[in-house]
C-alpha atoms as a PDB file:
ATOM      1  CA  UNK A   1     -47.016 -26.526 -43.391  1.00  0.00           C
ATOM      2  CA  UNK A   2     -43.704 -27.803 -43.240  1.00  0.00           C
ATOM      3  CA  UNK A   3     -40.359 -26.154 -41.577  1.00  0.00           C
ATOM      4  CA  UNK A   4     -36.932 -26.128 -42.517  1.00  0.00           C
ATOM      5  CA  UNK A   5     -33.955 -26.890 -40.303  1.00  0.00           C
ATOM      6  CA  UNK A   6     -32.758 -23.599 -41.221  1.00  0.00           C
ATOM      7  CA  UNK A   7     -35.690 -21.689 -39.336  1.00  0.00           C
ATOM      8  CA  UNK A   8     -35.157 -24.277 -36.282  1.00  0.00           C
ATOM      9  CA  UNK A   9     -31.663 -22.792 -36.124  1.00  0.00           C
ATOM     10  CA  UNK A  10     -33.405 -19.291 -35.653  1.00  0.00           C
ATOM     11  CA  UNK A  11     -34.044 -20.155 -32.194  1.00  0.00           C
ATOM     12  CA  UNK A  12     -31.234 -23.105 -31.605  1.00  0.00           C
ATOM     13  CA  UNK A  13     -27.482 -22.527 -31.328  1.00  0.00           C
ATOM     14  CA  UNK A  14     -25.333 -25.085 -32.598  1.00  0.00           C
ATOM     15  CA  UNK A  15     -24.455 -27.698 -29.195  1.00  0.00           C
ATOM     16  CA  UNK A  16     -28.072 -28.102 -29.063  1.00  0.00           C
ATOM     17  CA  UNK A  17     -28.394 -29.215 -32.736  1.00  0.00           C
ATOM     18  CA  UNK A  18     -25.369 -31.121 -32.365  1.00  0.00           C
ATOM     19  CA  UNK A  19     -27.039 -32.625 -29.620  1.00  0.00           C
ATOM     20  CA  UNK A  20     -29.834 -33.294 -31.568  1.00  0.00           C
ATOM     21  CA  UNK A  21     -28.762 -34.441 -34.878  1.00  0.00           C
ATOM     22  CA  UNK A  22     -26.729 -37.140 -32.457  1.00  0.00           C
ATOM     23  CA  UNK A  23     -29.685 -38.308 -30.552  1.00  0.00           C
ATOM     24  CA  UNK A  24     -31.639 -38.861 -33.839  1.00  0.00           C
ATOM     25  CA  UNK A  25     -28.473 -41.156 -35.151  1.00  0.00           C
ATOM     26  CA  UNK A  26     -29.126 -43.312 -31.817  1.00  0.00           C
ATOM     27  CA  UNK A  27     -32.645 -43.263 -32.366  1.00  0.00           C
ATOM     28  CA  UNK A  28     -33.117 -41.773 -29.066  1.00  0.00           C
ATOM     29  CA  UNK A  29     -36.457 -39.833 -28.989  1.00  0.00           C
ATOM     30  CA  UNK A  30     -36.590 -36.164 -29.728  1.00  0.00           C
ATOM     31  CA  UNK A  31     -39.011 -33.927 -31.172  1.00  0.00           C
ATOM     32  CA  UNK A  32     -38.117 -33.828 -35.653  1.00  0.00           C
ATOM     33  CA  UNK A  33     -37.747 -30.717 -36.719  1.00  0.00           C
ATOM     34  CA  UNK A  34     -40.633 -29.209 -37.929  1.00  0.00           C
ATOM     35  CA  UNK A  35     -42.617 -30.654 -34.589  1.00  0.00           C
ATOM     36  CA  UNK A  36     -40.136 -28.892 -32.588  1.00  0.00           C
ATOM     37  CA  UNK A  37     -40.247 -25.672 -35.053  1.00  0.00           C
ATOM     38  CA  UNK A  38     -43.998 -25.124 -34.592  1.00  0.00           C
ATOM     39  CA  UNK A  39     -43.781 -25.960 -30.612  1.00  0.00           C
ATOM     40  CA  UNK A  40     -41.355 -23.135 -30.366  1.00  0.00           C
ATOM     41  CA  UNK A  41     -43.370 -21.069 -32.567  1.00  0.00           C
ATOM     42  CA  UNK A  42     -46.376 -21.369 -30.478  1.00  0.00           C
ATOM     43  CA  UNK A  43     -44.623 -21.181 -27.574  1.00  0.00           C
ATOM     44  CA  UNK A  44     -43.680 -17.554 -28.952  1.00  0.00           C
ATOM     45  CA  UNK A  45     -47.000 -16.586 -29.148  1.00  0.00           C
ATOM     46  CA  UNK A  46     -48.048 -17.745 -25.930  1.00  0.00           C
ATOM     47  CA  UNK A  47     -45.159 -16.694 -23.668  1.00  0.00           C
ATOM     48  CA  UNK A  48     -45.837 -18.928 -21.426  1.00  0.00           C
ATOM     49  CA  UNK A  49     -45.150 -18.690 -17.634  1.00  0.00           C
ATOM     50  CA  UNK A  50     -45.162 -22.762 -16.834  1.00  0.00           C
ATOM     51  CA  UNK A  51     -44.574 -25.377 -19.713  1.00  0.00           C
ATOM     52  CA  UNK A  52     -45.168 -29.110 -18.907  1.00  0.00           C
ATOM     53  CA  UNK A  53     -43.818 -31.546 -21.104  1.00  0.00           C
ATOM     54  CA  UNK A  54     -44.476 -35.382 -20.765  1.00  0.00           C
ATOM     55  CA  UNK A  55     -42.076 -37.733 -22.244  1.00  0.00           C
ATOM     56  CA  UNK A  56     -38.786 -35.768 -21.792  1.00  0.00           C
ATOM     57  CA  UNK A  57     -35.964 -38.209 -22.679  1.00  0.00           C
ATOM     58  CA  UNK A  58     -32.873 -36.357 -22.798  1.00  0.00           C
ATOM     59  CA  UNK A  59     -34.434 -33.094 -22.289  1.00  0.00           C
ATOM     60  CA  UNK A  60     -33.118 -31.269 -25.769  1.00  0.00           C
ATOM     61  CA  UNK A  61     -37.067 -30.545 -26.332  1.00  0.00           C
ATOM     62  CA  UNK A  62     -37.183 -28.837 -22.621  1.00  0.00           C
ATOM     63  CA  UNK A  63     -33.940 -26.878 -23.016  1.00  0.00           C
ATOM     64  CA  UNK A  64     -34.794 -25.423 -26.943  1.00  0.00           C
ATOM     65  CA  UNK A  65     -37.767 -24.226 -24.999  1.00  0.00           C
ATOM     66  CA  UNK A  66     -36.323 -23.445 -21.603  1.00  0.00           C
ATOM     67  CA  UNK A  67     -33.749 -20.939 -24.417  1.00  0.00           C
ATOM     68  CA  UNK A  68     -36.426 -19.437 -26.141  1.00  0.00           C
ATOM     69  CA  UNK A  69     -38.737 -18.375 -23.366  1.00  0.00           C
ATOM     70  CA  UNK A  70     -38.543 -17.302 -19.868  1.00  0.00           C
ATOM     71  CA  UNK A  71     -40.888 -19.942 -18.597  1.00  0.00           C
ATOM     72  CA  UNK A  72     -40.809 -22.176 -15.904  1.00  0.00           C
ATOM     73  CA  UNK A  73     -40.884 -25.939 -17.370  1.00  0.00           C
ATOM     74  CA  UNK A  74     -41.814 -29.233 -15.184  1.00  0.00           C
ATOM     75  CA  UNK A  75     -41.086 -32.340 -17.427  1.00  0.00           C
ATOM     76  CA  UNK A  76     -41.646 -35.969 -16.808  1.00  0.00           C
ATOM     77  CA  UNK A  77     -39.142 -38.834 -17.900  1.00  0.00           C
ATOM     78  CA  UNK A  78     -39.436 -42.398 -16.466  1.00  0.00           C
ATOM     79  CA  UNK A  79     -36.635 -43.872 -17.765  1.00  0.00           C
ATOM     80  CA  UNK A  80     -33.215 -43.356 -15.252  1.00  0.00           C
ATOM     81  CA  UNK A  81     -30.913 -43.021 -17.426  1.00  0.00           C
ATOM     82  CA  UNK A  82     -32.599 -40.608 -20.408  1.00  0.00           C
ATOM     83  CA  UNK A  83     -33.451 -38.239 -16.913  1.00  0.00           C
ATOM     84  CA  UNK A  84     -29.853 -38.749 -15.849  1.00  0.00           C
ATOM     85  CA  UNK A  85     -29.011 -37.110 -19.413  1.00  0.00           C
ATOM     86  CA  UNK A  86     -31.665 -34.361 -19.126  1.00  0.00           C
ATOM     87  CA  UNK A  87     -30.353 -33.195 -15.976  1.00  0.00           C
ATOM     88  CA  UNK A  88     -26.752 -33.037 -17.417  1.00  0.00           C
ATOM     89  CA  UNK A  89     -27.968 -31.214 -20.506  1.00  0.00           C
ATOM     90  CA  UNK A  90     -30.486 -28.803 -18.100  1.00  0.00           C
ATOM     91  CA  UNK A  91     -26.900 -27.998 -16.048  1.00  0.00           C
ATOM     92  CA  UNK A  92     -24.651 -27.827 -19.235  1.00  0.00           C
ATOM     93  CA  UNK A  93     -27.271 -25.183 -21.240  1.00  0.00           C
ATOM     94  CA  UNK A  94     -27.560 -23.095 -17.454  1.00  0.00           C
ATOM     95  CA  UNK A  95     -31.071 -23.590 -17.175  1.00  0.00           C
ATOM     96  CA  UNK A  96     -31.695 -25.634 -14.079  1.00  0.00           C
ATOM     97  CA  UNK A  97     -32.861 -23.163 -12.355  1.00  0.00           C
ATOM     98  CA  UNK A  98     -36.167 -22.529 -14.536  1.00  0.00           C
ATOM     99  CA  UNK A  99     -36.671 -26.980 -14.624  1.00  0.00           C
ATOM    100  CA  UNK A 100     -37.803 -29.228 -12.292  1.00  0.00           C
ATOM    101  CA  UNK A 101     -37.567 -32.952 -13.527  1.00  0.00           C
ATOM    102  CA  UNK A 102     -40.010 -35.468 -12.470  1.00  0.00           C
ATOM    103  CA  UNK A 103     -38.764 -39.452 -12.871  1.00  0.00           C
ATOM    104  CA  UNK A 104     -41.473 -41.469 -12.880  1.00  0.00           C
ATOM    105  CA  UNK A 105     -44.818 -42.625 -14.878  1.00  0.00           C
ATOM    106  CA  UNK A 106     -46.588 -39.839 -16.085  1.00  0.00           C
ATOM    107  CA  UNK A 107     -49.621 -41.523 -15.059  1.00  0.00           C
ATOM    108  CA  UNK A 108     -48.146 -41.625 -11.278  1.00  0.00           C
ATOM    109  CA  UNK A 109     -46.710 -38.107 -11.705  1.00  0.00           C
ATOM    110  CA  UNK A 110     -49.585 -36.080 -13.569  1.00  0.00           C
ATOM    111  CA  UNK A 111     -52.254 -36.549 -10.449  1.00  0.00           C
ATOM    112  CA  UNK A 112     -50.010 -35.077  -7.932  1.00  0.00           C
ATOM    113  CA  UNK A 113     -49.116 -31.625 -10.509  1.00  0.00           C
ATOM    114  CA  UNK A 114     -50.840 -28.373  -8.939  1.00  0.00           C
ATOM    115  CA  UNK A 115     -51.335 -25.128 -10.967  1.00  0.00           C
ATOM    116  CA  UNK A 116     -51.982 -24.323 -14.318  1.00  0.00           C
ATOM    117  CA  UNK A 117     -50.006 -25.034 -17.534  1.00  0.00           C
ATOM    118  CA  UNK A 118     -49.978 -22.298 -20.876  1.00  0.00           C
ATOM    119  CA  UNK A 119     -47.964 -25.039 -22.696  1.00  0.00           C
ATOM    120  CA  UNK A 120     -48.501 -29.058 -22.487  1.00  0.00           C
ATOM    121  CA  UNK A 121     -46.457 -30.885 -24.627  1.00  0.00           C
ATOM    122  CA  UNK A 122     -47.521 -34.778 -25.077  1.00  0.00           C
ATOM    123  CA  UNK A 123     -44.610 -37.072 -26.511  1.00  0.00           C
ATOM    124  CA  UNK A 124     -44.452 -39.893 -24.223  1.00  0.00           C
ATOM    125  CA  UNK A 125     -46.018 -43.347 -24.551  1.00  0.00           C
ATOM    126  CA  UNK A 126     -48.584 -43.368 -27.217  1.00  0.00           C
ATOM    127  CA  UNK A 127     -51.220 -46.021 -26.067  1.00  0.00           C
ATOM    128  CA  UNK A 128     -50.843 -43.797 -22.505  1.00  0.00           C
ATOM    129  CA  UNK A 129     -52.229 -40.667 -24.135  1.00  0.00           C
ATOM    130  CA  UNK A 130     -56.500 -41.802 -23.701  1.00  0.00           C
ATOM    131  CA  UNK A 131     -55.393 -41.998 -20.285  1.00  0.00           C
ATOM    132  CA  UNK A 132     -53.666 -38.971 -19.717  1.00  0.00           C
ATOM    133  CA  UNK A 133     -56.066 -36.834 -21.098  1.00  0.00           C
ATOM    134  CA  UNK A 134     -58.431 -35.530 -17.553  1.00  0.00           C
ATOM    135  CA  UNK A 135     -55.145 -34.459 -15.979  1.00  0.00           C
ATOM    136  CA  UNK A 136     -54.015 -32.635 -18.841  1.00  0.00           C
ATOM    137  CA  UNK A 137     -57.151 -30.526 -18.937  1.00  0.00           C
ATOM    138  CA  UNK A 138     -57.076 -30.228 -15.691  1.00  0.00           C
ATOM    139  CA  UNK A 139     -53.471 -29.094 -15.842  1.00  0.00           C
ATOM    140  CA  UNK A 140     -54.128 -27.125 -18.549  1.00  0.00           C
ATOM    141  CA  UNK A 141     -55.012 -23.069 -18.515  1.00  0.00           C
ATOM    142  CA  UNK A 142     -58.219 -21.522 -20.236  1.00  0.00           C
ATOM    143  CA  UNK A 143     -56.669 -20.331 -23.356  1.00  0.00           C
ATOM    144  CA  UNK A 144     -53.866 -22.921 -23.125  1.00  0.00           C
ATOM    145  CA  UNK A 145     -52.362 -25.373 -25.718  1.00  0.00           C
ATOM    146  CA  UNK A 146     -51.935 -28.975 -25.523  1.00  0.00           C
ATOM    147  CA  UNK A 147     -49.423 -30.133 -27.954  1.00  0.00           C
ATOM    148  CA  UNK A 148     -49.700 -34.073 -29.005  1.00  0.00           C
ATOM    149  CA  UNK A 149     -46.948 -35.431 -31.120  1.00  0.00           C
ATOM    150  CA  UNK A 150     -47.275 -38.704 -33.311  1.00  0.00           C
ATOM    151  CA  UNK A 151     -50.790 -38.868 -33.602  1.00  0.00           C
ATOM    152  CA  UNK A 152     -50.666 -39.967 -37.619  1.00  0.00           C
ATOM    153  CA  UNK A 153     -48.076 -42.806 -37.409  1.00  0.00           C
ATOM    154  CA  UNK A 154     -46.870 -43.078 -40.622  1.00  0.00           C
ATOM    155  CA  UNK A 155     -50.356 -42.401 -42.409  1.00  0.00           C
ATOM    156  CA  UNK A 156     -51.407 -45.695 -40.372  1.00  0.00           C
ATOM    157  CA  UNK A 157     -53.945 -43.515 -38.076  1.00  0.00           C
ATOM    158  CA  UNK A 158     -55.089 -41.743 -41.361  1.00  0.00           C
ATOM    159  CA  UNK A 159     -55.499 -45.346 -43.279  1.00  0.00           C
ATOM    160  CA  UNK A 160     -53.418 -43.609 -45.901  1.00  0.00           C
ATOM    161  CA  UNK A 161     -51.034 -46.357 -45.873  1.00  0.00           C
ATOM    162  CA  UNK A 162     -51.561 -50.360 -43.934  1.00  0.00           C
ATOM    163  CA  UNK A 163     -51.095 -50.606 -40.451  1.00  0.00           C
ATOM    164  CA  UNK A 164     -48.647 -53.544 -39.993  1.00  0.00           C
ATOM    165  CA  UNK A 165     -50.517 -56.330 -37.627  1.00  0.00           C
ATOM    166  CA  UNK A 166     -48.225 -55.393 -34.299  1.00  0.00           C
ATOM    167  CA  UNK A 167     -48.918 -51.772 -34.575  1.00  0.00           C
ATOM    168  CA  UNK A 168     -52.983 -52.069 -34.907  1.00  0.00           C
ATOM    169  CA  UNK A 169     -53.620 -52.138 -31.366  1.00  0.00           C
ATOM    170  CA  UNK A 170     -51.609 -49.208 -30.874  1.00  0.00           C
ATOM    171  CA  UNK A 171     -53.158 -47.200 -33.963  1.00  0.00           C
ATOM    172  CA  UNK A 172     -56.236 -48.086 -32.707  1.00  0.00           C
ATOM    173  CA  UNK A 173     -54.908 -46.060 -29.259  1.00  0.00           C
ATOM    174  CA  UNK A 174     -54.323 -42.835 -31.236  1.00  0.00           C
ATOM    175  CA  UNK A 175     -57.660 -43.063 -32.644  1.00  0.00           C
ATOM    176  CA  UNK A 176     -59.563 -43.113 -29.610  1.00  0.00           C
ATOM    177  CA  UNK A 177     -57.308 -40.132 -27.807  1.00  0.00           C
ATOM    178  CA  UNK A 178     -58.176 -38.412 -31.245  1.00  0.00           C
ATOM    179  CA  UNK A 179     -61.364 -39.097 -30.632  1.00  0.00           C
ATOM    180  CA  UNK A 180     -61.502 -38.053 -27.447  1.00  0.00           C
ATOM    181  CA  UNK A 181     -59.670 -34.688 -28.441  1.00  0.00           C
ATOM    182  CA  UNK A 182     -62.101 -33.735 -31.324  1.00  0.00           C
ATOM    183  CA  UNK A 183     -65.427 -34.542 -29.004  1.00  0.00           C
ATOM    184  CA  UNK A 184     -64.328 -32.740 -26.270  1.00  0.00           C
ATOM    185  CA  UNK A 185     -66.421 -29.471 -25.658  1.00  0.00           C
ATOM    186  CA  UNK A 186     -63.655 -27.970 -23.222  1.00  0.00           C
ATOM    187  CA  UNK A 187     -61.149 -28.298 -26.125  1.00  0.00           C
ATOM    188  CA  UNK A 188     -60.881 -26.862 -29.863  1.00  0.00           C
ATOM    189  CA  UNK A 189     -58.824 -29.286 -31.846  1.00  0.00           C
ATOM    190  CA  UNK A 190     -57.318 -29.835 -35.248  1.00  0.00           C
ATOM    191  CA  UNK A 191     -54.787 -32.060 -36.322  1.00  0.00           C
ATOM    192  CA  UNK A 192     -51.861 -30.985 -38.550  1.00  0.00           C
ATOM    193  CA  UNK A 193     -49.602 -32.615 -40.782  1.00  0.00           C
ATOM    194  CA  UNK A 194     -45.989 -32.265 -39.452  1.00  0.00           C
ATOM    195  CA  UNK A 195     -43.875 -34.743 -38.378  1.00  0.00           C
ATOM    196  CA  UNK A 196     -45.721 -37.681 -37.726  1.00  0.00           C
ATOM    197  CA  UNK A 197     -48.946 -35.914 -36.733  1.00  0.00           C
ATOM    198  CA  UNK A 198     -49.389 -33.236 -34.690  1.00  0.00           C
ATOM    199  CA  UNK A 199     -52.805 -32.488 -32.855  1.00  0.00           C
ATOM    200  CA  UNK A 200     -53.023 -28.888 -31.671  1.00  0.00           C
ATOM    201  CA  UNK A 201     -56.010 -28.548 -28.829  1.00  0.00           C
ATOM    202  CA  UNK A 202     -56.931 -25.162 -27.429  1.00  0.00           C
ATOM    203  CA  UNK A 203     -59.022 -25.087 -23.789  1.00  0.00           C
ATOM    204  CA  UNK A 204     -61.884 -22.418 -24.715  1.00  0.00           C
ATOM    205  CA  UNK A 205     -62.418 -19.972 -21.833  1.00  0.00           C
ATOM    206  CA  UNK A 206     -65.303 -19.992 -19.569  1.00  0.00           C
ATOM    207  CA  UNK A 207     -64.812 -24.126 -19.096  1.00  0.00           C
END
C-alpha cells in the first residue's frame, strides 16, 4: 500500500515538513513518506507508552512521533552533529521533556536500555541490523512492533533488479537479518513494500 504526502500532513504541521522536505534536498537521512505514514499509523494503534528508535539523525522521525502520541521516546544517534540537530529540533517542537537522546553506537547503547519498548523503530546502519536483533527482542514488549526500514534496497534484496558489486556484501546483510526475522519463533513477520522495504515483526505473547 502506498501513502500520499497529503495523509502524512494529517498528523504533521508544516515546520516539520519544511524540515523534512529540506533534509531530503541534503540527503540527510529521514524516514520517506509513506515509511513514516505507516510508522505513525501503527503507532496510532498501539499508543504506545515508550518508543525506541535507532538511527535518529536529526530527530524529525522522533518529533512526528513524539506530536502524535503521548509516549515517552529514547532514540540513539552516533553521529555529533545530526544529535546536536535533534536536540535543537526536540527543544524547538517543545518536546524534550517526553525524549531522552542517546549519542553513541547503538551496539554500545542497546545493552545498557532497561524496560520494555511498544514501538522499535530500526533505521540506522544496515549491515548493523543481524547484530542488533537479541537486544531488540529483548527490548521489545509481548505484543510489540519492531519497525525495520530499508530492508528491499532498491529491489536488490528482492533480486528484482542487479545488485551493483559494492553493495553485495551489504545486500547480503539484509538478507540474513531477514532471515533471521522470518525464522524467529518469538516474532511474526512480513515484509511490505513501502519505501525501500519495510519489515513489520510482531513479538507473540507468552515468549
Amino acid at each position: 500500500m502506498k501513502y500520499t504526502a497529503s495523509l502524512i500532513q494529517l498528523h504533521l504541521d508544516e515546520r516539520l515538513l519544511a524540515l523534512r522536505e529540506a533534509a531530503k534536498g541534503r540527503r540527510d537521512p529521514t524516514a520517506e513518506d509513506d515509511t513514516l505514514q505507516y510508522l505513525l499509523l501503527t503507532a496510532e494503534q498501539l499508543e504506545p507508552a515508550r518508543i525506541l528508535e535507532i538511527g535518529a539523525a536529526e530527530g524529525l522521525t522522533s518529533v512526528a512521533l513524539l506530536l502524535s502520541t503521548r509516549a515517552r521516546l529514547t532514540a540513539i544517534e552516533c553521529d555529533a552533529s545530526r544529535a546536536e540537530k535533534a536536540r535543537e529540533n526536540f527543544r524547538a517542537f517543545g518536546v524534550e521533556d517526553r525524549a531522552m537522546l542517546i549519542e553513541e553506537d547503538a551496539a554500545a547503547a542497546l545493552p545498557a536500555l532497561t524496560g520494555e519498548y511498544d514501538l522499535i523503530f530500526l533505521d540506522g546502519p544496515k549491515v548493523q541490523y543481524r547484530r542488533y536483533l537479541p537486544e531488540l527482542k529483548r527490548l521489545l514488549r509481548e505484543g510489540g512492533v519492531l519497525l525495520s526500514d530499508d530492508v528491499l534496497l532498491f529491489g536488490w534484496v528482492s533480486g528484482e533488479r542487479e545488485t551493483p558489486q559494492k553493495r553485495r556484501m551489504l545486500v547480503e546483510h539484509i538478507r540474513e537479518y531477514l532471515a533471521m526475522l522470518s525464522s524467529d519463533p518469538d516474532l511474526i513477520t512480513q515484509v511490505l513494500d513501502i519505501g525501500e522495504g519495510l519489515a513489520v515483526s510482531v513479538k507473540r505473547r507468552g515468549r
